[in-house]
Protein backbone atom coordinates (compact mmCIF):
# COMPACT_ATOMS: atom_id res chain seq x y z
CA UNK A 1 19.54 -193.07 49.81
CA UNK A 2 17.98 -196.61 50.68
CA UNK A 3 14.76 -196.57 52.77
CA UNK A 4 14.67 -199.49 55.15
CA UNK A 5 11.04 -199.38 56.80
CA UNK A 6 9.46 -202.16 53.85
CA UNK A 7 13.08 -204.28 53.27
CA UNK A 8 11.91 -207.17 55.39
CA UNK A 9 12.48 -210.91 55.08
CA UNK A 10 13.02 -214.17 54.58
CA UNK A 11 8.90 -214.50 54.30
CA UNK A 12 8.59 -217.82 55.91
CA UNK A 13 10.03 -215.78 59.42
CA UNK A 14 8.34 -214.97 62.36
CA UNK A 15 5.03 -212.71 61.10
CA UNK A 16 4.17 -209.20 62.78
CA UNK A 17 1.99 -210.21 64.98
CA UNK A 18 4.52 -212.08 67.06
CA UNK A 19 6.04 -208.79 68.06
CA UNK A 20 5.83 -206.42 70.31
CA UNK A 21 4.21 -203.18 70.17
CA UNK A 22 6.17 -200.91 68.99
CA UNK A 23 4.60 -197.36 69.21
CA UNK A 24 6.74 -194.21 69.14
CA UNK A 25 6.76 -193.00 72.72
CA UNK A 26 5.79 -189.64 73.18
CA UNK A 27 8.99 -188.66 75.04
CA UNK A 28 10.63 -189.40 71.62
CA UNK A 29 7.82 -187.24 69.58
CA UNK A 30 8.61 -184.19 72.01
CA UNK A 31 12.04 -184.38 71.89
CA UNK A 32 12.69 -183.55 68.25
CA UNK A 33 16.55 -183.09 68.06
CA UNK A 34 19.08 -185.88 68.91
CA UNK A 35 23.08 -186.23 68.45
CA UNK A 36 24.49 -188.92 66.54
CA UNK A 37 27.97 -189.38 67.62
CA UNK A 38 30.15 -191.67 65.36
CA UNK A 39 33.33 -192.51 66.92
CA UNK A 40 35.49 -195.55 66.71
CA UNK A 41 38.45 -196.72 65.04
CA UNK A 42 37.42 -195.00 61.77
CA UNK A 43 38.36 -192.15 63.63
CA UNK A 44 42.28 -192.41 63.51
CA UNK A 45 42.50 -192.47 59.76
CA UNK A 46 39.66 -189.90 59.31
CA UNK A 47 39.17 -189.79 55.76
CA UNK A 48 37.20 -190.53 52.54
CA UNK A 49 37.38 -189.42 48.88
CA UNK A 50 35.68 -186.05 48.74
CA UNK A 51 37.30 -184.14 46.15
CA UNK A 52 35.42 -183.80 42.65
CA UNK A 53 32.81 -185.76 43.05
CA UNK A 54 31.52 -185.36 38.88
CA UNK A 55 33.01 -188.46 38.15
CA UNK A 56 31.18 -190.72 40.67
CA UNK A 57 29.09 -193.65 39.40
CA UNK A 58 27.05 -196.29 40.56
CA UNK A 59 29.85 -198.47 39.30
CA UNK A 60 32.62 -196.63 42.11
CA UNK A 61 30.43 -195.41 44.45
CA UNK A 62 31.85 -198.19 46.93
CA UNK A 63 35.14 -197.36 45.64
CA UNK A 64 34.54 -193.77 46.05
CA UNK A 65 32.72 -194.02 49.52
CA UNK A 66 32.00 -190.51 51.22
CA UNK A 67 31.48 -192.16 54.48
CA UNK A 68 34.83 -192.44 56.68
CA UNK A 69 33.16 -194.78 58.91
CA UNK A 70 32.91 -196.69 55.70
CA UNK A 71 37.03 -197.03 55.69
CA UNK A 72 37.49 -201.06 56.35
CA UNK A 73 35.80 -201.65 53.33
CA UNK A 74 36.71 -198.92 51.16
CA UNK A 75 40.46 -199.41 52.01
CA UNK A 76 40.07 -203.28 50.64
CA UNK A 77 39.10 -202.07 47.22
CA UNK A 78 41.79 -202.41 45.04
CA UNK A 79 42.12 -199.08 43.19
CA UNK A 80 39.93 -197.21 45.52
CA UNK A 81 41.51 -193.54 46.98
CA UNK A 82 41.15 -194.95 50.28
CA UNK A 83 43.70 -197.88 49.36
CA UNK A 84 46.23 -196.23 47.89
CA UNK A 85 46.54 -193.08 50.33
CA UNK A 86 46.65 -196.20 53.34
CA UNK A 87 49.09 -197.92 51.97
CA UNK A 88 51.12 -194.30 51.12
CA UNK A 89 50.97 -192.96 54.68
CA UNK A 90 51.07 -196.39 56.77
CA UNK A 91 52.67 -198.91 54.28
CA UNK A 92 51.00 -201.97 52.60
CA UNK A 93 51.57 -204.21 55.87
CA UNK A 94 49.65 -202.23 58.20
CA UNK A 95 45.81 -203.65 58.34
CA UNK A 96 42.52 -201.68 59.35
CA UNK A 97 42.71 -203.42 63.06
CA UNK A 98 46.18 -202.58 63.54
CA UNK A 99 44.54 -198.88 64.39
CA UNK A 100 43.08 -200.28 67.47
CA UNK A 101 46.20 -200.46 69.08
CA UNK A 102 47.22 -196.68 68.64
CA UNK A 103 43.71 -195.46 69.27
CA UNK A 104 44.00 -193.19 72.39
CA UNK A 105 41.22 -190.99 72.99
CA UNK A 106 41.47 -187.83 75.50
CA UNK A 107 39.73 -188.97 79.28
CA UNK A 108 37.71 -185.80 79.13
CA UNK A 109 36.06 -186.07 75.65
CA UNK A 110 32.56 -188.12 76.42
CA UNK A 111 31.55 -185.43 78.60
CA UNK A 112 33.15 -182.55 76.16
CA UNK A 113 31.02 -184.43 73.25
CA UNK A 114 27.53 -184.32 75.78
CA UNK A 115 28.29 -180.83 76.73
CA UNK A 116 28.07 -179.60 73.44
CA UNK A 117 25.02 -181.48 72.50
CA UNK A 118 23.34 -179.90 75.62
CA UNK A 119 24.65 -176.64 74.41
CA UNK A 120 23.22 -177.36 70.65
CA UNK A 121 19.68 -178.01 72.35
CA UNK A 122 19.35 -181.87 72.05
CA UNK A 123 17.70 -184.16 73.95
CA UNK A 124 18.96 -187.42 73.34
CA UNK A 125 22.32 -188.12 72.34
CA UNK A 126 23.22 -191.92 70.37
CA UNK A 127 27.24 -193.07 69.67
CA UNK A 128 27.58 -196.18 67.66
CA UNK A 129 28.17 -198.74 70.17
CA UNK A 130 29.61 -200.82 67.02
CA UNK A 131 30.18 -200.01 63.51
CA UNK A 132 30.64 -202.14 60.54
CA UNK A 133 34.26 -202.64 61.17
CA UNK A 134 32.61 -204.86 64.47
CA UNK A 135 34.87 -203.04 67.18
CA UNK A 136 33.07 -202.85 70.41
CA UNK A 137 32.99 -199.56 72.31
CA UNK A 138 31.93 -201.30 75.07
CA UNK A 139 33.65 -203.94 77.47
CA UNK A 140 31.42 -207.15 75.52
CA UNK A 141 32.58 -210.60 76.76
CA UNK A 142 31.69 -211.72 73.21
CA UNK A 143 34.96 -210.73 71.48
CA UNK A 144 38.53 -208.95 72.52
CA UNK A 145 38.19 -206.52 69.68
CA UNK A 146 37.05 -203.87 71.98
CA UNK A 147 37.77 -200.32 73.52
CA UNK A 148 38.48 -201.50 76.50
CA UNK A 149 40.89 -204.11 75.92
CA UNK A 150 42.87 -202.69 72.98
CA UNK A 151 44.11 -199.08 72.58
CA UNK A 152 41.92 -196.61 74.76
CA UNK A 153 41.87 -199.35 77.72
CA UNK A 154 38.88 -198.35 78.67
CA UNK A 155 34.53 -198.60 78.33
CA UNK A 156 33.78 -195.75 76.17
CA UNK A 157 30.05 -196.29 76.05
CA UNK A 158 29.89 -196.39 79.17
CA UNK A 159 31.90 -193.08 79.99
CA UNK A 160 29.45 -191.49 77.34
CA UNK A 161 26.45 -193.11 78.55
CA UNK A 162 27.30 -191.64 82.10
CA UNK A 163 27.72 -187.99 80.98
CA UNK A 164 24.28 -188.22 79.08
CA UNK A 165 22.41 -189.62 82.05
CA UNK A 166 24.26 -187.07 84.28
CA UNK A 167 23.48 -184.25 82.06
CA UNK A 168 19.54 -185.09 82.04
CA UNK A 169 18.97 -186.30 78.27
CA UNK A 170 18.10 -189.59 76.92
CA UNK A 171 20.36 -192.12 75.62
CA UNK A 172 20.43 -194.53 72.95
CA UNK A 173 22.72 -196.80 70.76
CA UNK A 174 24.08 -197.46 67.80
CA UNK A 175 24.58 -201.17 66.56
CA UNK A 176 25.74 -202.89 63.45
CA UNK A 177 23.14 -205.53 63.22
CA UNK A 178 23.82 -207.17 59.51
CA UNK A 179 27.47 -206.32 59.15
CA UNK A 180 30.55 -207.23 61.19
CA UNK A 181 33.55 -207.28 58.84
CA UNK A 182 35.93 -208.67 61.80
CA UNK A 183 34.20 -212.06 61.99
CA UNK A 184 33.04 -212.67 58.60
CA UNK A 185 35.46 -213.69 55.20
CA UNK A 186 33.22 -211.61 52.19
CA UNK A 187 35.44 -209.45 50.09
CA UNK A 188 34.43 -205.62 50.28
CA UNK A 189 31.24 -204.30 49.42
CA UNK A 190 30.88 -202.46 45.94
CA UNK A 191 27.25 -201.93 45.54
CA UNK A 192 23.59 -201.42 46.79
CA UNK A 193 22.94 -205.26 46.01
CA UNK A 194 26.29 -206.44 48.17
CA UNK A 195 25.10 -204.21 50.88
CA UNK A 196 22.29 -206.48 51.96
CA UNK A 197 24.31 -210.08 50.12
CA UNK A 198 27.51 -210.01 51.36
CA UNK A 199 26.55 -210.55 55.20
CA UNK A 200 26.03 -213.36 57.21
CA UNK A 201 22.76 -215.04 57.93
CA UNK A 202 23.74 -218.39 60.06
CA UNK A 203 22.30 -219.50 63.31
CA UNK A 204 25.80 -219.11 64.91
CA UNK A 205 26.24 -215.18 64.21
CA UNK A 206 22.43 -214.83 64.85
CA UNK A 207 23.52 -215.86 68.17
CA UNK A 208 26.26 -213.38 68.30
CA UNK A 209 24.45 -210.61 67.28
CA UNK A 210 21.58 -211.19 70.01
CA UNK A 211 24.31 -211.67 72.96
CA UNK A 212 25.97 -208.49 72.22
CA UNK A 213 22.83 -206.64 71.74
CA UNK A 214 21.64 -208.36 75.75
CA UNK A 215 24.57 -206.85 76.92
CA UNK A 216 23.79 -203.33 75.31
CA UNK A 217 20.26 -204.15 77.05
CA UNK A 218 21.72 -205.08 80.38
CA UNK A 219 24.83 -202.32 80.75
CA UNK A 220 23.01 -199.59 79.68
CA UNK A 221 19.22 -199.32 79.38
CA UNK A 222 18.94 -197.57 76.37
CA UNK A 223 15.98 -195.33 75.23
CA UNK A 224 16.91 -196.06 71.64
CA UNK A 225 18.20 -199.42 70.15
CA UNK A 226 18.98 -198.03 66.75
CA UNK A 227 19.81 -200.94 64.86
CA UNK A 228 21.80 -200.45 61.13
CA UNK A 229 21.34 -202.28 57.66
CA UNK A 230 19.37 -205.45 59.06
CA UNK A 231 19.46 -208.29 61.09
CA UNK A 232 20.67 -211.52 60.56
CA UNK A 233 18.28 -214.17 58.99
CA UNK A 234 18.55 -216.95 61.32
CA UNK A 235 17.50 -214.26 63.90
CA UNK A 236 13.96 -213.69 62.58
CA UNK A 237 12.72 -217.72 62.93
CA UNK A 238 10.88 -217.90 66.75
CA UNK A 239 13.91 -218.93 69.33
CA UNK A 240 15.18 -218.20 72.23
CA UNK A 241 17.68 -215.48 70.38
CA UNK A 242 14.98 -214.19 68.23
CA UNK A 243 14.25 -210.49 67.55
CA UNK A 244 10.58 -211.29 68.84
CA UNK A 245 12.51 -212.70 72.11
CA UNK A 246 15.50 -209.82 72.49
CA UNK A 247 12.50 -206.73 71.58
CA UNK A 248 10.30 -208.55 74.16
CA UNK A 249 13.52 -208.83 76.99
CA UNK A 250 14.12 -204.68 75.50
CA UNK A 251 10.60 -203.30 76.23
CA UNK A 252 10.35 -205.31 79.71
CA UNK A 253 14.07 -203.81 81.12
CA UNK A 254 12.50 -200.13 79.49
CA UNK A 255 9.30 -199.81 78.74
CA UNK A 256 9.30 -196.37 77.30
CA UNK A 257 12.48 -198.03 74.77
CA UNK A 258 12.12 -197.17 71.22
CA UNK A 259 13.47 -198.95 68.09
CA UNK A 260 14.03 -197.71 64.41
CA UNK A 261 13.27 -199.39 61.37
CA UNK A 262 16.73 -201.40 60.38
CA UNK A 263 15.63 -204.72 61.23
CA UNK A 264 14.71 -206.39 58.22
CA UNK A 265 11.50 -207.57 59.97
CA UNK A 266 7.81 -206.52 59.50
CA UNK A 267 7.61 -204.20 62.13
CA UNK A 268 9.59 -201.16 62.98
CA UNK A 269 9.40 -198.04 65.69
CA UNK A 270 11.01 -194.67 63.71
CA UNK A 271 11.08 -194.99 60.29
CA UNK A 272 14.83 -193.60 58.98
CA UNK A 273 15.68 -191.06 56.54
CA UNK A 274 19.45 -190.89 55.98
CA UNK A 275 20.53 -187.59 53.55
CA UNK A 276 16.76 -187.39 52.52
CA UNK A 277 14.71 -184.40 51.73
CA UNK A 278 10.97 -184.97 52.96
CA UNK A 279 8.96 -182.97 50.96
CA UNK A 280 5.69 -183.28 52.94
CA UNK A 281 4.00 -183.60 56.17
CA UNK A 282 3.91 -187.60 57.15
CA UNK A 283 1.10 -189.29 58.51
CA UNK A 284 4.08 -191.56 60.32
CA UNK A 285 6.98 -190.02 62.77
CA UNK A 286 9.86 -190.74 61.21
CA UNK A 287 13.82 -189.53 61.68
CA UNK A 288 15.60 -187.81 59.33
CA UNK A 289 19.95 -187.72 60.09
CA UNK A 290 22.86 -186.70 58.56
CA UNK A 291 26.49 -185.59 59.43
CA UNK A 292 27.30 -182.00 59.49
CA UNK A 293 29.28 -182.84 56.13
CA UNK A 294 29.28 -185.59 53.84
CA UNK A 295 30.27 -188.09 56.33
CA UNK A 296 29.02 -189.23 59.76
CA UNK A 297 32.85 -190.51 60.69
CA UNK A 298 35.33 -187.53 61.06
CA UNK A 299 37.01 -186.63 57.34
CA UNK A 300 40.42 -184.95 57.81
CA UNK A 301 39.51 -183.45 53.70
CA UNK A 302 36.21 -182.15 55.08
CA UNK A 303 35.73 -178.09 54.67
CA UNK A 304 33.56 -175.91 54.61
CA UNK A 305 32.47 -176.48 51.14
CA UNK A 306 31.16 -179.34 52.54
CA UNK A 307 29.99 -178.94 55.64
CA UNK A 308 26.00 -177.39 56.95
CA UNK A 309 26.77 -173.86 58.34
CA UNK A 310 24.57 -173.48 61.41
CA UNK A 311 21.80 -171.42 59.46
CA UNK A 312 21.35 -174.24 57.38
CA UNK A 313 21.09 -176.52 60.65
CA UNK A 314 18.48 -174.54 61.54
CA UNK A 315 16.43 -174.64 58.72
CA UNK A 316 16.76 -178.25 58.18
CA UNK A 317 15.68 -178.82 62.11
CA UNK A 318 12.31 -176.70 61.32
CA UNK A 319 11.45 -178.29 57.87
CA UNK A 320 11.88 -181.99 59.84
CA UNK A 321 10.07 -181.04 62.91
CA UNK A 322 7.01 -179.32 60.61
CA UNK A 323 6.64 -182.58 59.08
CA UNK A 324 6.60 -185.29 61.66
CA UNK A 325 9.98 -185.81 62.28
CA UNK A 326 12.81 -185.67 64.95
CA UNK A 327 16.49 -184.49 63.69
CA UNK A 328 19.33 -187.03 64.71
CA UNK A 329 22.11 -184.54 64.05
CA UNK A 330 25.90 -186.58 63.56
CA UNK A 331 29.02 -184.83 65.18
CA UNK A 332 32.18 -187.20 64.21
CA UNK A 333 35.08 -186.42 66.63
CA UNK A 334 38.49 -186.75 65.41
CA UNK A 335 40.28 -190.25 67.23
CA UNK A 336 41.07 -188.05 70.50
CA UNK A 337 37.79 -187.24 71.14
CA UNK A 338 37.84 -183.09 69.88
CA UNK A 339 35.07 -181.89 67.42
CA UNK A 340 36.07 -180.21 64.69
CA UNK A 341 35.79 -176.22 64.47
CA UNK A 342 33.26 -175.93 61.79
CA UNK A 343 31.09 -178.49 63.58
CA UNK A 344 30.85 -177.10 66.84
CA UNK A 345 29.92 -173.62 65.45
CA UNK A 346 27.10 -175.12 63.71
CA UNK A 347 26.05 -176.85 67.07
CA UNK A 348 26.26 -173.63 68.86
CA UNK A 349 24.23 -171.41 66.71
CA UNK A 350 21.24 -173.95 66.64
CA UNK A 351 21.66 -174.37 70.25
CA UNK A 352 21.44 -170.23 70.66
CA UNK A 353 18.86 -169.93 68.13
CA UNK A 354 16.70 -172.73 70.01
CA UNK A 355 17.29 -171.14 73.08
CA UNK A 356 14.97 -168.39 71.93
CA UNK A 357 12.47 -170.09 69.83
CA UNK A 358 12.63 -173.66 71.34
CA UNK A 359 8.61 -173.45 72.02
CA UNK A 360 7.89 -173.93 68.38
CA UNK A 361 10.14 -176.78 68.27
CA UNK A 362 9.73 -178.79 71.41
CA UNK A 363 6.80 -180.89 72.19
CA UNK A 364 5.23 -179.54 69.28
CA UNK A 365 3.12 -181.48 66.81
CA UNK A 366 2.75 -181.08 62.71
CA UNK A 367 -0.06 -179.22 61.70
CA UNK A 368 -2.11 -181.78 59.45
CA UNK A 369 -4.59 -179.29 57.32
CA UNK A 370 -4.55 -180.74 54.28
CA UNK A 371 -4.26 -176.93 52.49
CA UNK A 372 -0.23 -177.17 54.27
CA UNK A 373 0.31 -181.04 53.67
CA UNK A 374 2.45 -179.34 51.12
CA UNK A 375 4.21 -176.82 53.24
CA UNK A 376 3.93 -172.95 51.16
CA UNK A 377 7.58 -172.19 49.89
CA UNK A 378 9.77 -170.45 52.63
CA UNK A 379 7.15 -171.51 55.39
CA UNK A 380 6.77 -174.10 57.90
CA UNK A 381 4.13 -174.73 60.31
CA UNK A 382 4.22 -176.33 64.06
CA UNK A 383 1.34 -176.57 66.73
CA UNK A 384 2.03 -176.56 70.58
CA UNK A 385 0.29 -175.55 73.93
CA UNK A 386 2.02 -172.75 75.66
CA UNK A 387 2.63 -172.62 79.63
CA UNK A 388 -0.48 -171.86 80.23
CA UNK A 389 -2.04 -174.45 78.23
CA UNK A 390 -2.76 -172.15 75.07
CA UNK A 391 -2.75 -173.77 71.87
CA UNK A 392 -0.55 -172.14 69.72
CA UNK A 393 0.07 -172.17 65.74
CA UNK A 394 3.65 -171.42 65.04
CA UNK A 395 4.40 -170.24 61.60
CA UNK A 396 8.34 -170.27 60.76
CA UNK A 397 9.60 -168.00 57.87
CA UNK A 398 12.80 -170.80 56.44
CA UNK A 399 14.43 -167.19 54.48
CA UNK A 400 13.70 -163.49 56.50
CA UNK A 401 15.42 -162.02 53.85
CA UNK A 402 13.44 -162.35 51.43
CA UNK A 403 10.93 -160.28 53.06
CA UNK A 404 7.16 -160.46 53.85
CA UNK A 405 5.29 -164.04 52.36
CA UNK A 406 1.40 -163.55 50.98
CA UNK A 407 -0.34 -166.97 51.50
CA UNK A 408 -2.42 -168.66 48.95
CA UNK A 409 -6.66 -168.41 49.70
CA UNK A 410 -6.55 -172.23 50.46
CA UNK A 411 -3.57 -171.60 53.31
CA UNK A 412 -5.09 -168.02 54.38
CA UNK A 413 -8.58 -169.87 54.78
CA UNK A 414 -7.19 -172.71 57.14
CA UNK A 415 -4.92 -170.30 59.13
CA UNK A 416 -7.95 -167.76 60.02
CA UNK A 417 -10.44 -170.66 60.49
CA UNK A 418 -8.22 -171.75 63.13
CA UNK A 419 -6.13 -168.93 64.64
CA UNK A 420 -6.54 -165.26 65.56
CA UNK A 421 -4.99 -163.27 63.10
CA UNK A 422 -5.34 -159.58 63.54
CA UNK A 423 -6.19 -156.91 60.60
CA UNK A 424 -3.64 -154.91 59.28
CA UNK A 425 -2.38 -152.01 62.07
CA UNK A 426 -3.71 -154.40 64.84
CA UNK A 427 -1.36 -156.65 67.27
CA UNK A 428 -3.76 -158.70 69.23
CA UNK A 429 -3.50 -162.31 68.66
CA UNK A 430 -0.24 -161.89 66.80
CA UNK A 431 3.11 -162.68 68.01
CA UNK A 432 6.77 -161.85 67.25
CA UNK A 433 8.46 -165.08 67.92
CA UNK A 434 8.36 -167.83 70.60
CA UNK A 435 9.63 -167.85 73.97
CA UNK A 436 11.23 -171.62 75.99
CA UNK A 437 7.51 -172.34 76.94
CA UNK A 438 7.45 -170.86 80.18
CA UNK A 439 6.07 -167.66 79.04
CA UNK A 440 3.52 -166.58 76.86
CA UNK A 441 4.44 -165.87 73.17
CA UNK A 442 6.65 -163.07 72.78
CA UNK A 443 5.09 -159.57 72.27
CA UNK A 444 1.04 -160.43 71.82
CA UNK A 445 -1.29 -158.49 73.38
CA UNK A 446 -4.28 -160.30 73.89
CA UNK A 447 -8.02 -158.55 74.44
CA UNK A 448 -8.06 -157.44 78.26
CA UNK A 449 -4.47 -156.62 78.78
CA UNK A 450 -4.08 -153.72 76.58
CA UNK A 451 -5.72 -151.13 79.19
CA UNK A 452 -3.51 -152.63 82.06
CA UNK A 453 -0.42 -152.25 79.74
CA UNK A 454 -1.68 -148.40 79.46
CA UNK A 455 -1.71 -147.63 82.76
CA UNK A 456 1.95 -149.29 83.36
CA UNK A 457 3.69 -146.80 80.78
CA UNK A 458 1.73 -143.77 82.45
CA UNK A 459 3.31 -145.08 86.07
CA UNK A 460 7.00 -145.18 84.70
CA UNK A 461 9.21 -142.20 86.18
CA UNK A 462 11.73 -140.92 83.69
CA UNK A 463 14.78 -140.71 86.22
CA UNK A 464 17.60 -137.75 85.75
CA UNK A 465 20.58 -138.27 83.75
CA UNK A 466 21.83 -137.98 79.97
CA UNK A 467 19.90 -137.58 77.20
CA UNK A 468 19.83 -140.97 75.20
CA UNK A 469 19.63 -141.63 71.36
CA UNK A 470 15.85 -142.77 70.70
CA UNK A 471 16.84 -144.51 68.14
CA UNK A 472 19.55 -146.90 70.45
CA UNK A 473 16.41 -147.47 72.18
CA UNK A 474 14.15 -148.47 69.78
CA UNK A 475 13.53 -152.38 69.71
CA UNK A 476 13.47 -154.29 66.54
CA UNK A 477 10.37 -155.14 64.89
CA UNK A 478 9.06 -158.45 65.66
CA UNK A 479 8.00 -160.78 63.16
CA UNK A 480 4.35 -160.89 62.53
CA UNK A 481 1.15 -161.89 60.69
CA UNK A 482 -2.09 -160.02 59.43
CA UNK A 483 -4.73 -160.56 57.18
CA UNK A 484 -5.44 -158.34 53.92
CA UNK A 485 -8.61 -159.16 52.63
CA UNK A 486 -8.71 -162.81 52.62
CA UNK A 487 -5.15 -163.29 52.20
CA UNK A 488 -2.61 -163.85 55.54
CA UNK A 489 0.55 -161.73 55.10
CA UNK A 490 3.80 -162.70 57.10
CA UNK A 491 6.54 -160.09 57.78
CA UNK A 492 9.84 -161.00 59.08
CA UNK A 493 10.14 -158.03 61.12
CA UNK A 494 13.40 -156.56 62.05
CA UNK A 495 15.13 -159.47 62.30
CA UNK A 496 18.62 -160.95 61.60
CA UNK A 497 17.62 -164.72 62.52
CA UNK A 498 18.26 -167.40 60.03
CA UNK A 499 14.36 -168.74 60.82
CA UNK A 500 12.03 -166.11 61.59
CA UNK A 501 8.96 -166.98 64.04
CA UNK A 502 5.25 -166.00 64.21
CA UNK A 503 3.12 -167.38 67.10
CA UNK A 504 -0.82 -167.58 66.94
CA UNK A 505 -2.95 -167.90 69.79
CA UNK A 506 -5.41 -170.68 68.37
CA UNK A 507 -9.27 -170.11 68.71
């Protein structure tokens, strides 16, 4: 997949120091898990080619698109899978716009789609205000091609932007900044190079571009302006409708804002990692997403075959958050406004699973030792402060199964030099998983309390009544670390999570 943060141009445009700073915010940095939520009138069709994929080429991989958001282009390739099954079930006459007319969403579904991403443990949720297609979500006085004055009748950002508010997360926004196939005459796009050709640069879309994006700014206040592809050029030149002017206008009307990296410009907030595996810890915070599947828009073909179970949610959250990054996790609703079955049992499971171990995801911070830059195989690290202000280490085991992990000498070393890691047979300074961070970490005993804990078993009263199984009684064994010689050994314990935790108290 492309990387965005360096694409930047034309070279004569406005240089970085015109702009803004444009820091991370540390809201964003302790949040760690957003929702994507691509919706719009890629929705009714719901599909893309994803059967045997073998055969795809850099020559059809337009043709061939996996994306369903991608549909009004992929349906104007002549040939394509898209084109023909269109033209099959709606007849060559009927055109990609025609859809917004029979678009009719269910009046409940915003707050259904929020509701789960509370329940899946987010804390920011971002729909795409405007795709490629350039159909507005939103009410915009720029153009009719809206939600509100073609088939649903009605501001969907702004229903969605309500229930986010309402439900206590952050909010931010999709936009289409480079490509707006509605207002522009290019044929479709059919490679990598078209992607960033076949859009429009001129002073008069420039304009366009910056008066919807005000009236993103204006409506709604959002945390995130997550901008896609680039910008156009006339855009970047010093102006009254200049990025330098609109990120200015942005940070003034929300100061804690953020931006990504799709700008084409030589600055950029998050750097974006779409379908990328991250294979060390980064210096910079960046943002990995990806749909559940193999889209971001809703796929009738989709199954599981395709889709992230929510184990595998859950270890992709972990690896992200260990190095430097937050999660934007995609749901794509079908046109009404349901999510699909296998999606929302993926969203629950992470959302249970973080309910128990959410301290060593939330607010935490990578841990930099150079000996875990390159994270051990099957482990990941995180470091937070507890609610007591205890620094914690949190080591994450990505497979339990597999059973206990030895660490190398350089890893052991840099653990033990900075956390209290008992000897075999001993429990203080060891924990068995993390608790929401209002609580100290799950089963340590720490020097001083042992004695106390003593004298509370001797005080319990065994009260009348049926014998009981000691077995139904006994509690799993939490997960754990100790040190054998010089080498750190982690056990998964008793445990049937998907990601195993081990929290140590730091020195």
């Amino acid at each position: 997949m492309i990387s965005f943060d360096d694409r930047h141009g034309p070279r004569d445009a406005a240089p970085a120091s015109d702009y803004p700073d444009l820091t991370v915010p540390d809201w964003y940095r302790d949040a760690k898990l957003g929702i994507f939520i691509h919706w719009g009138l890629y929705s009714v069709p719901g599909w893309a080619d994803v059967s045997d994929r073998s055969d795809v080429t850099e020559d059809n991989a337009y043709a061939r698109h996996q994306y369903a958001e991608w549909y009004a282009n992929t349906v104007r390739i002549e040939g394509s899978p898209t084109r023909e099954r269109h033209q099959k079930l709606f007849g060559p006459g009927h055109s990609y716009e025609d859809f917004a007319d029979t678009w009719d969403p269910i009046r409940s579904s915003p707050k259904a789609m929020v509701n789960l991403a509370v329940q899946a443990g987010a804390k920011y949720v971002v729909p795409t205000a405007k795709h490629h297609d350039g159909f507005c979500l939103w009410d915009s006085e720029t153009t009719s091609f809206t939600a509100a004055r073609r088939g649903p009748g009605r501001d969907l950002i702004a229903k969605l932007e309500h229930a986010t508010r309402a439900a206590g997360l952050r909010f931010g926004l999709y936009y289409s900044g480079a490509l707006d196939w509605h207002v522009t005459d290019f044929g479709p796009i059919t490679s990598h190079e078209e992607l960033f050709s076949l859009r429009r640069n001129d002073p008069e879309f420039a304009a366009f571009a910056a008066a919807q994006l005000r009236e993103l700014i204006e409506k709604f206040s959002p945390d995130i302006l997550w901008n896609d592809i680039d910008w156009p050029d006339a855009g970047k030149y010093p102006g009254p409708d200049s990025l330098v002017q609109l990120f200015g206008e942005y940070l003034e009307k929300v100061p804690e804002g953020m931006v990504n990296d799709r700008w084409g410009v030589p600055v950029h907030g998050v750097a974006t990692r779409e379908y990328q595996d991250i294979d060390s810890v980064q210096d910079e915070v960046f943002e990995a997403t990806r749909g559940l599947g193999l889209s971001f828009g809703f796929n009738h073909d989709e199954s599981i075959e395709h889709a992230m179970g929510g184990s595998d949610v859950i270890r992709l959250l972990v690896d992200v958050v260990s190095k430097n990054g937050n999660l934007l996790l995609n749901i794509g609703p079908r046109a009404d406004g349901t999510i699909p079955p296998l999606q929302r049992v993926a969203l629950e499971e992470l959302g249970a699973w973080i309910n128990r171990y959410g301290e060593a995801i939330y607010a935490t911070r990578p841990w930099m030792h150079e000996a875990v830059r390159t994270p051990p195989e099957g482990v990941r690290f995180t470091r937070g402060v507890d609610g007591t202000g205890q620094e914690q280490l949190h080591v994450l085991l990505l497979d339990p199964e597999a059973g206990e992990v030895r660490l190398s000498p350089e890893v052991s070393a840099a653990i033990r030099e900075l956390a209290e890691v008992p000897e075999r047979g001993e429990e203080k300074g060891a924990a068995g998983g993390a608790s929401d961070g209002t609580d100290d970490a799950a089963g340590a005993v720490y020097p001083g309390e042992e004695e106390e804990a003593d004298r509370a078993d001797d005080s319990r009263t065994v009260s009348d009544g049926p014998d009981r199984d000691d077995d139904d009684e006994q509690e799993k064994a939490p997960a754990a670390a100790h040190v054998e010689g010089d080498t750190v050994v982690i056990t998964p314990g008793d445990t049937d999570e998907p990601v195993a935790v081990v929290t140590l108290r730091v020195k």
